[in-house]
N, C-alpha and C. Protein backbone atom coordinates (compact mmCIF):
# COMPACT_ATOMS: atom_id res chain seq x y z
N UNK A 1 91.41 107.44 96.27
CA UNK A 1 92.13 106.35 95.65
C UNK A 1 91.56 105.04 96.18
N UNK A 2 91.37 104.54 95.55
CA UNK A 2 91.02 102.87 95.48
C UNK A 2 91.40 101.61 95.03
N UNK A 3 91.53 100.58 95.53
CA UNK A 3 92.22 99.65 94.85
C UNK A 3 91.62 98.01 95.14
N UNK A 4 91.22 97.34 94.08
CA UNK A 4 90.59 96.71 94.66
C UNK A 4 91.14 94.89 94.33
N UNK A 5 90.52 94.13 94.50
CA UNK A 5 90.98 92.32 94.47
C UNK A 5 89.86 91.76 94.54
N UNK A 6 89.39 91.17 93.93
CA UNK A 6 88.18 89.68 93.60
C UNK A 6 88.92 88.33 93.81
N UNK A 7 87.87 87.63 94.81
CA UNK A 7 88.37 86.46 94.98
C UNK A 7 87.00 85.32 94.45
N UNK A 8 86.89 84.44 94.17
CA UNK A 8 86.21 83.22 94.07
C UNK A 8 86.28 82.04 94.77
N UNK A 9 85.05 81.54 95.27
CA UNK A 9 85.08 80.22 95.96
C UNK A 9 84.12 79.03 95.37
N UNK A 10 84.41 78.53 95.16
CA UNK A 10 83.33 77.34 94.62
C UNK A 10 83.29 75.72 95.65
N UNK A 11 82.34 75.66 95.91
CA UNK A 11 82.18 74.07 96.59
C UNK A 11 82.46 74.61 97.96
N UNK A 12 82.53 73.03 98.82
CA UNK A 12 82.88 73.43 100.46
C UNK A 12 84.02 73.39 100.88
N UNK A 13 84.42 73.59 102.32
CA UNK A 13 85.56 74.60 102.56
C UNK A 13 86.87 72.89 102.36
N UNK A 14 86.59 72.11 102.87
CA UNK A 14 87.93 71.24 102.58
C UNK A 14 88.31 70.90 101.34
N UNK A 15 86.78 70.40 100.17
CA UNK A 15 87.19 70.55 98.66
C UNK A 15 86.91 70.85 97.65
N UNK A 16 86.67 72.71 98.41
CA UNK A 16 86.47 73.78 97.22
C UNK A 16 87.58 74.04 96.68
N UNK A 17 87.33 75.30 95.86
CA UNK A 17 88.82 75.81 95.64
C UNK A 17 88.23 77.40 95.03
N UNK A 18 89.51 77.91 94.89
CA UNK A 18 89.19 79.29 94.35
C UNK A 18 90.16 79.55 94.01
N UNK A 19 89.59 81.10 93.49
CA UNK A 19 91.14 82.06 92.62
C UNK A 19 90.45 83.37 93.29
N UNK A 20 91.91 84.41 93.01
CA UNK A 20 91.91 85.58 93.71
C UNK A 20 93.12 86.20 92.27
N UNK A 21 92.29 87.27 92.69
CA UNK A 21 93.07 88.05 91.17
C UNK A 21 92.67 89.68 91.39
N UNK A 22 94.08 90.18 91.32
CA UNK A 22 94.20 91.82 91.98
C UNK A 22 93.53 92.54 90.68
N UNK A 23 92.95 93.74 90.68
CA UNK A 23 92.23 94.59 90.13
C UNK A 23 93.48 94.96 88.93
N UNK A 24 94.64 94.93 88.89
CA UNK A 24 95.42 95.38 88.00
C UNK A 24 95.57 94.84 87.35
N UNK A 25 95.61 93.75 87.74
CA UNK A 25 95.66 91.98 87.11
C UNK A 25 97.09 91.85 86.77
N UNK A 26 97.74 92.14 87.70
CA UNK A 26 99.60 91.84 87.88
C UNK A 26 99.60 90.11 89.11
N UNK A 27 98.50 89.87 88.84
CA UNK A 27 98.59 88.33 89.63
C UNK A 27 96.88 88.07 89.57
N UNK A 28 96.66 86.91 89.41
CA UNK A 28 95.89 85.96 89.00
C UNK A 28 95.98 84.17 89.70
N UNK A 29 95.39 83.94 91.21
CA UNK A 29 95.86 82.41 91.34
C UNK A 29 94.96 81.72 91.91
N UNK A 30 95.25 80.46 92.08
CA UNK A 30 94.26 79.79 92.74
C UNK A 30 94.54 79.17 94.12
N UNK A 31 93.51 79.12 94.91
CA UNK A 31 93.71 78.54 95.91
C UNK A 31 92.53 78.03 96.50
N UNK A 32 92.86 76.90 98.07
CA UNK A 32 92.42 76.11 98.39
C UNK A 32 92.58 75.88 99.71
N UNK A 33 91.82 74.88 100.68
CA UNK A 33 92.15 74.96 101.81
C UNK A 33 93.88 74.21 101.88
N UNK A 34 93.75 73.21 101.12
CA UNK A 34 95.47 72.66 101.03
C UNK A 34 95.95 73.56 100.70
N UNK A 35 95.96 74.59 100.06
CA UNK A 35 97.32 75.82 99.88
C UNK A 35 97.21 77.03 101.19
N UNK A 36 95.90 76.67 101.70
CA UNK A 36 96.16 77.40 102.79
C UNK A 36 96.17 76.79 104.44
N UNK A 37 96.14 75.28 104.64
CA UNK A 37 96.20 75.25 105.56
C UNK A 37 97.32 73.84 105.77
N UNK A 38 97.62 73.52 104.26
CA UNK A 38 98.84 72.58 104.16
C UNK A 38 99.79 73.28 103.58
N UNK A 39 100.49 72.22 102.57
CA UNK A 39 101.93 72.69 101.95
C UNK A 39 101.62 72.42 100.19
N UNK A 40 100.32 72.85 99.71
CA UNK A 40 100.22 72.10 98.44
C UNK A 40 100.39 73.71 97.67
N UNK A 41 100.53 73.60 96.19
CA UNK A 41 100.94 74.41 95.64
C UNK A 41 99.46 75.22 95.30
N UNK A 42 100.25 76.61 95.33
CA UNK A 42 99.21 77.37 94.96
C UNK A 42 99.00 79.06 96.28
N UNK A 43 98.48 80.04 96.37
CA UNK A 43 98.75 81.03 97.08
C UNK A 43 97.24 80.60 98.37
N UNK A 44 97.12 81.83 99.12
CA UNK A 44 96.99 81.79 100.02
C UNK A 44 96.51 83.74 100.55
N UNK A 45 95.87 83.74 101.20
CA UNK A 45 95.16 85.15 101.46
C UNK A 45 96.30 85.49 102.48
N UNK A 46 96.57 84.88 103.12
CA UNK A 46 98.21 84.95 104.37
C UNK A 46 99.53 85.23 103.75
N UNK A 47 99.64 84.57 102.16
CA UNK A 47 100.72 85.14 101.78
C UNK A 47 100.71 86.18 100.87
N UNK A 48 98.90 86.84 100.55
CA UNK A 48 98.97 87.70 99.72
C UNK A 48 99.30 88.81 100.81
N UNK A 49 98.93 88.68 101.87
CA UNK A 49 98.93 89.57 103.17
C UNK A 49 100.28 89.74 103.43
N UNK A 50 101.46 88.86 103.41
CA UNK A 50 102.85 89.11 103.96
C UNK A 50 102.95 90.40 102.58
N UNK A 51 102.79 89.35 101.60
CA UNK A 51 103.52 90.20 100.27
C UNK A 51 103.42 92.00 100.15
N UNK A 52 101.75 92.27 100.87
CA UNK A 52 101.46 93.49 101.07
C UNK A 52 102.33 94.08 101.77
N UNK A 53 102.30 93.33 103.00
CA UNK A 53 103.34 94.03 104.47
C UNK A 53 104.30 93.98 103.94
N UNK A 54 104.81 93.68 103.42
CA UNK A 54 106.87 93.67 102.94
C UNK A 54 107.09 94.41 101.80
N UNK A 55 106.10 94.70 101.65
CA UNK A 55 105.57 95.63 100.01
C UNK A 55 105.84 97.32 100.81
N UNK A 56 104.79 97.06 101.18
CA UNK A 56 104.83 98.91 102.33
C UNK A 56 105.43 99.22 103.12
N UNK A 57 106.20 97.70 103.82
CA UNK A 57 107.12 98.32 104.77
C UNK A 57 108.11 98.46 103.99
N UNK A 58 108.94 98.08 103.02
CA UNK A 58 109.98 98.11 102.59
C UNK A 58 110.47 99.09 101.81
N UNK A 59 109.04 100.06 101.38
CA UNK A 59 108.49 100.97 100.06
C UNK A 59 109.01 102.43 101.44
N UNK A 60 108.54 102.48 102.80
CA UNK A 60 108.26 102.87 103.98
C UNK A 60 109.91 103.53 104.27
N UNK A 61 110.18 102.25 104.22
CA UNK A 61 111.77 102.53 104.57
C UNK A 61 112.35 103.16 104.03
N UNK A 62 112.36 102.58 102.85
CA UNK A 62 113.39 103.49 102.01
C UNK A 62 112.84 104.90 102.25
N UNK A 63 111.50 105.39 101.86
CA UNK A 63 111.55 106.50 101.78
C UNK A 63 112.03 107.14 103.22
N UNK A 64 111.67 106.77 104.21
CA UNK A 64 112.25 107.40 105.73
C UNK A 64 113.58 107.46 105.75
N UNK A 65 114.43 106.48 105.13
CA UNK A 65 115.56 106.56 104.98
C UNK A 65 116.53 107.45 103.97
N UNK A 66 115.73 108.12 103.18
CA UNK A 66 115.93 109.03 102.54
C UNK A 66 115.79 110.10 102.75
N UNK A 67 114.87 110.30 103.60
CA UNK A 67 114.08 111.62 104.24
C UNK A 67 115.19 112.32 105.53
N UNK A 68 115.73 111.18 105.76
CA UNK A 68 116.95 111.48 106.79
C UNK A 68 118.30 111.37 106.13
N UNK A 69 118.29 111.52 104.76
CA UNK A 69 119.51 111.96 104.07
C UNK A 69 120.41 110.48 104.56
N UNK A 70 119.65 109.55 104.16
CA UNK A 70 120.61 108.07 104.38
C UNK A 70 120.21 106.90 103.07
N UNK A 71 119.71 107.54 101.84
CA UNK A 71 119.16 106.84 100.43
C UNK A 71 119.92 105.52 100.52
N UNK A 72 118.87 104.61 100.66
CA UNK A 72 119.29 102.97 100.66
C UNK A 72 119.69 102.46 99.14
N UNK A 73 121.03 101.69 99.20
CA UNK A 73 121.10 101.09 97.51
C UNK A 73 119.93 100.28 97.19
N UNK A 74 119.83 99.22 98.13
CA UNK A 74 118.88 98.07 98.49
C UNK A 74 117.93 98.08 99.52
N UNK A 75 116.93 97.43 100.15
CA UNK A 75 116.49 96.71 101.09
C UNK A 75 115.52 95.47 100.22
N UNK A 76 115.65 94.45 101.29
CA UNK A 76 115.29 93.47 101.22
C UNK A 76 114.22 92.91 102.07
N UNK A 77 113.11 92.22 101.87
CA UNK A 77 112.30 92.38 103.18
C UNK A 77 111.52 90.70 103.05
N UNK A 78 111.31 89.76 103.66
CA UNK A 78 110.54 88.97 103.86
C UNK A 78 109.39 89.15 104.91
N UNK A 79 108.34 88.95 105.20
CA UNK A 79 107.18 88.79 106.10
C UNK A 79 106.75 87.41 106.22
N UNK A 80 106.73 87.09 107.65
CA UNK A 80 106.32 85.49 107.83
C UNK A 80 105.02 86.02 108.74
N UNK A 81 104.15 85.43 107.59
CA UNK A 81 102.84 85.53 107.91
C UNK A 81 102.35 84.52 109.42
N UNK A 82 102.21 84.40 110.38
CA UNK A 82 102.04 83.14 111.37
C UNK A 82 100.30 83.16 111.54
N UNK A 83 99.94 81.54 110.68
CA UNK A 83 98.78 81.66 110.56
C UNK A 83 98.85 80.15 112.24
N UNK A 84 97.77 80.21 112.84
CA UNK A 84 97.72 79.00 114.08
C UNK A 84 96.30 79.19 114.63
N UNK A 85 96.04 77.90 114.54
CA UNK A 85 95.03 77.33 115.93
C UNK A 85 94.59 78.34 116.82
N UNK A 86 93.37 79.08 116.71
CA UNK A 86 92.80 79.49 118.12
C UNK A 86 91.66 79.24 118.30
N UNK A 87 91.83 78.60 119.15
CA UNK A 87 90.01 78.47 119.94
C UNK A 87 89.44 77.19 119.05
N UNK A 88 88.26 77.60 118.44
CA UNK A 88 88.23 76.74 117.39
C UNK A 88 88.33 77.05 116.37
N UNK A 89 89.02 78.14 115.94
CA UNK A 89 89.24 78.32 114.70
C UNK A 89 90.84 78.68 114.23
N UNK A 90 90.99 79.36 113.33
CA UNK A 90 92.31 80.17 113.24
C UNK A 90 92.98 81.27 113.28
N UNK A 91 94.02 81.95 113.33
CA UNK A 91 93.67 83.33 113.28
C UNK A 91 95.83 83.54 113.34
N UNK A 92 95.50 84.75 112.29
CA UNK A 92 97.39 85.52 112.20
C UNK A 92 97.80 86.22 113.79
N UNK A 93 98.30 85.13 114.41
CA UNK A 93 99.16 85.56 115.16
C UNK A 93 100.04 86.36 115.81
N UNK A 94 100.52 86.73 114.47
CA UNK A 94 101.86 87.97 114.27
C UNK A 94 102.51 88.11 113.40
N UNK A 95 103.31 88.65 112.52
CA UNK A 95 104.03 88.94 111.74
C UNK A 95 105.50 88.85 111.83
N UNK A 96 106.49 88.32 110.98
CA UNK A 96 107.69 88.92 111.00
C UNK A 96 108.45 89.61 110.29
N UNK A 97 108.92 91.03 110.29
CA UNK A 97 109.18 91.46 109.16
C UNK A 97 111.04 91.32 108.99
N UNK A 98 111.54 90.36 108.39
CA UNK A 98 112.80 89.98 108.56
C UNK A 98 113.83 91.30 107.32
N UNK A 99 114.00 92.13 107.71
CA UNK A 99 114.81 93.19 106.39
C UNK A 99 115.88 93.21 106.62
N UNK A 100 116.85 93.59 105.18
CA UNK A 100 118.03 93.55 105.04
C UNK A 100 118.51 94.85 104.30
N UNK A 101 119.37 95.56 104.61
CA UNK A 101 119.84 96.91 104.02
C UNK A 101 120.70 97.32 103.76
N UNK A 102 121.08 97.89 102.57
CA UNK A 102 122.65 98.65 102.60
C UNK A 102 122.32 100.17 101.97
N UNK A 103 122.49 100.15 102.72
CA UNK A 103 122.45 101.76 103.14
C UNK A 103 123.49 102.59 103.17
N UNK A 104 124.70 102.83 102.55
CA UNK A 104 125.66 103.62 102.97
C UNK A 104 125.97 104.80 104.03
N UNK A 105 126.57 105.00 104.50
CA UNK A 105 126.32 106.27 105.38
C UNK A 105 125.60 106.23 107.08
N UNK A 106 124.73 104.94 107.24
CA UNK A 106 123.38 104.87 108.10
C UNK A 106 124.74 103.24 108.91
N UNK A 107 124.19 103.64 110.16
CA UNK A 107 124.94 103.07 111.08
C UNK A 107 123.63 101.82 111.79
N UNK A 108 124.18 100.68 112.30
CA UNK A 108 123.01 99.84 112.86
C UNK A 108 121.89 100.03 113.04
N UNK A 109 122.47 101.24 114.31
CA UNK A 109 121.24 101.77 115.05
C UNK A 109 120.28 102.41 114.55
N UNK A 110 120.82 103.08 113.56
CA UNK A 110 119.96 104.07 112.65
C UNK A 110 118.47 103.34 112.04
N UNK A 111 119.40 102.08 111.28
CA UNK A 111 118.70 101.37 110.19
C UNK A 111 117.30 100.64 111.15
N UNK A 112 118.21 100.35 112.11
CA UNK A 112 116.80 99.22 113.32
C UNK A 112 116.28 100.13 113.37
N UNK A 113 116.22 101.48 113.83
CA UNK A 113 114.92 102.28 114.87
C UNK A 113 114.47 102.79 113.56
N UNK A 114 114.74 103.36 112.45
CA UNK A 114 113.99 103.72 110.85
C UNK A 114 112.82 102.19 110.51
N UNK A 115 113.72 101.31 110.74
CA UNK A 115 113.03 99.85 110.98
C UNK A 115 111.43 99.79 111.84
N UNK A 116 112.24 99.76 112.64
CA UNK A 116 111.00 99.77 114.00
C UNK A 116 109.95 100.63 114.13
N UNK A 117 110.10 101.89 113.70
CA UNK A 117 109.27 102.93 113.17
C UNK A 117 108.37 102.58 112.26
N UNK A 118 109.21 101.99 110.92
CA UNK A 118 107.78 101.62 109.87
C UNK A 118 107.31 100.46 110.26
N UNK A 119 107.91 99.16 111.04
CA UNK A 119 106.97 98.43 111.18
C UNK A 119 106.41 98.39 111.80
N UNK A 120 105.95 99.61 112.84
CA UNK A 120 104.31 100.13 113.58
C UNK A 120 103.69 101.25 113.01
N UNK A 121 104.54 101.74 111.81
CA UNK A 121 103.97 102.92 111.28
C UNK A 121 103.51 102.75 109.56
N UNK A 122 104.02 102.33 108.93
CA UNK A 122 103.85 102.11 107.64
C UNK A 122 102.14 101.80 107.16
N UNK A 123 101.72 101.80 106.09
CA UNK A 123 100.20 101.50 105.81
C UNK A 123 99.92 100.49 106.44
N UNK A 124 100.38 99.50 105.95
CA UNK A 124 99.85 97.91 106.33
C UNK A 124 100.19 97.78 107.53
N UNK A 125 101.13 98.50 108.00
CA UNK A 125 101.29 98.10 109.88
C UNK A 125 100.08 98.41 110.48
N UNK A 126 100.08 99.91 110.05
CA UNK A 126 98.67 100.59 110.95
C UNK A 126 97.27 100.15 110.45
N UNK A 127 97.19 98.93 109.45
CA UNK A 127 95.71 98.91 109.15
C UNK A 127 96.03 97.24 110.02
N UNK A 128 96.86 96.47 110.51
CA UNK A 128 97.10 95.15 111.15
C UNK A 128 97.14 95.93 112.59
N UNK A 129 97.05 96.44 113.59
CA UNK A 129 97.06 97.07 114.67
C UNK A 129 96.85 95.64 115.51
N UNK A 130 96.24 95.01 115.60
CA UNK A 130 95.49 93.65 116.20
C UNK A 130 96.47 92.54 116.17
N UNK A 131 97.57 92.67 115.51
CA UNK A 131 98.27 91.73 115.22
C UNK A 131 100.05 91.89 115.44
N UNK A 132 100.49 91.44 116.47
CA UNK A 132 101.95 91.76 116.77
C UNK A 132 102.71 91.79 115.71
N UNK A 133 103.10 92.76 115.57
CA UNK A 133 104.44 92.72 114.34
C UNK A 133 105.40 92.97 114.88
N UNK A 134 106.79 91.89 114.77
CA UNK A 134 108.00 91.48 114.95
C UNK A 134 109.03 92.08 113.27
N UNK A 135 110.22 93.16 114.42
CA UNK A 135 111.26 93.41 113.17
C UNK A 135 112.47 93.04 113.45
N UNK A 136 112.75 92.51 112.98
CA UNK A 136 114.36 92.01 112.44
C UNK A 136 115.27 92.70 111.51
N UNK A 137 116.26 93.62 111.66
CA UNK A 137 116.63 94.41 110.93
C UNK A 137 118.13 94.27 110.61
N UNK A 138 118.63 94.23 109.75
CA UNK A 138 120.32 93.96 109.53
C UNK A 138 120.68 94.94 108.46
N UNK A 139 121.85 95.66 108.56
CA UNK A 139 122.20 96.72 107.95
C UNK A 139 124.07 95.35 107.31
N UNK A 140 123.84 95.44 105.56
CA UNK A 140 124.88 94.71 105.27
C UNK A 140 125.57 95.42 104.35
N UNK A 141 126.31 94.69 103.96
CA UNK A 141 127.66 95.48 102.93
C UNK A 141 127.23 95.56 101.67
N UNK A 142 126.32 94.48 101.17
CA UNK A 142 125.91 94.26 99.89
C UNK A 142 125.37 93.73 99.62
């Protein structure tokens, strides 16, 4: 199985720009060093990266959480990509994977350590190894 993403760059790095567009072509965008190292509109290789991680971990969960006879109605998942300053260059920091769950049946504890499990175990955890990933886990009513 394979899956692949094309990106484009044109010009130099402060005022080039590019687009990145997934092989399925369920997204198509452009970007720039202002969308990736300011606040200007447009995506970013850091937030195609959270979207992945919150994609697999969340895909992760549920199924573990099912697997232990605890089938989630919901989960909810954000990833804060932390892009910063090193050295002289830049580099992802760490991750946060902030999730939210209702789960019937599945008690705090349950939901955090099913939690904590995929976010060192899930695809995208184990292919980021290099990069601290932080979970935040809340089990809610609805």
């Amino acid at each position: 199985m394979e899956r692949k993403a094309e990106a484009r760059w044109e010009g130099e790095l402060r005022t080039g720009k590019g687009s990145i567009r997934l092989g399925s072509g369920a997204f198509d965008g452009k970007y720039s060093f202002a969308t990736r190292f300011e606040d200007s509109p447009g995506t970013n290789p850091e937030e195609l990266l959270g979207a992945a991680h919150a994609g697999c971990f969340t895909m992760a969960l549920a199924n573990t959480l099912a697997k232990a006879g605890r089938p989630a109605v919901r989960i909810d998942t954000t990833a804060k990509v932390h892009l910063e300053k090193v050295g002289e260059g830049f580099g992802v920091t760490g991750i946060d994977l902030v999730t939210r769950g209702v789960v019937p049946g599945a008690s705090a504890e349950e939901f955090k350590r099913a939690a904590d499990d995929m976010g060192a175990n899930c695809i995208i955890s184990r292919a980021l190894k290099a990069v601290p990933i932080r979970v935040e886990a809340t089990l809610t009513s609805g």
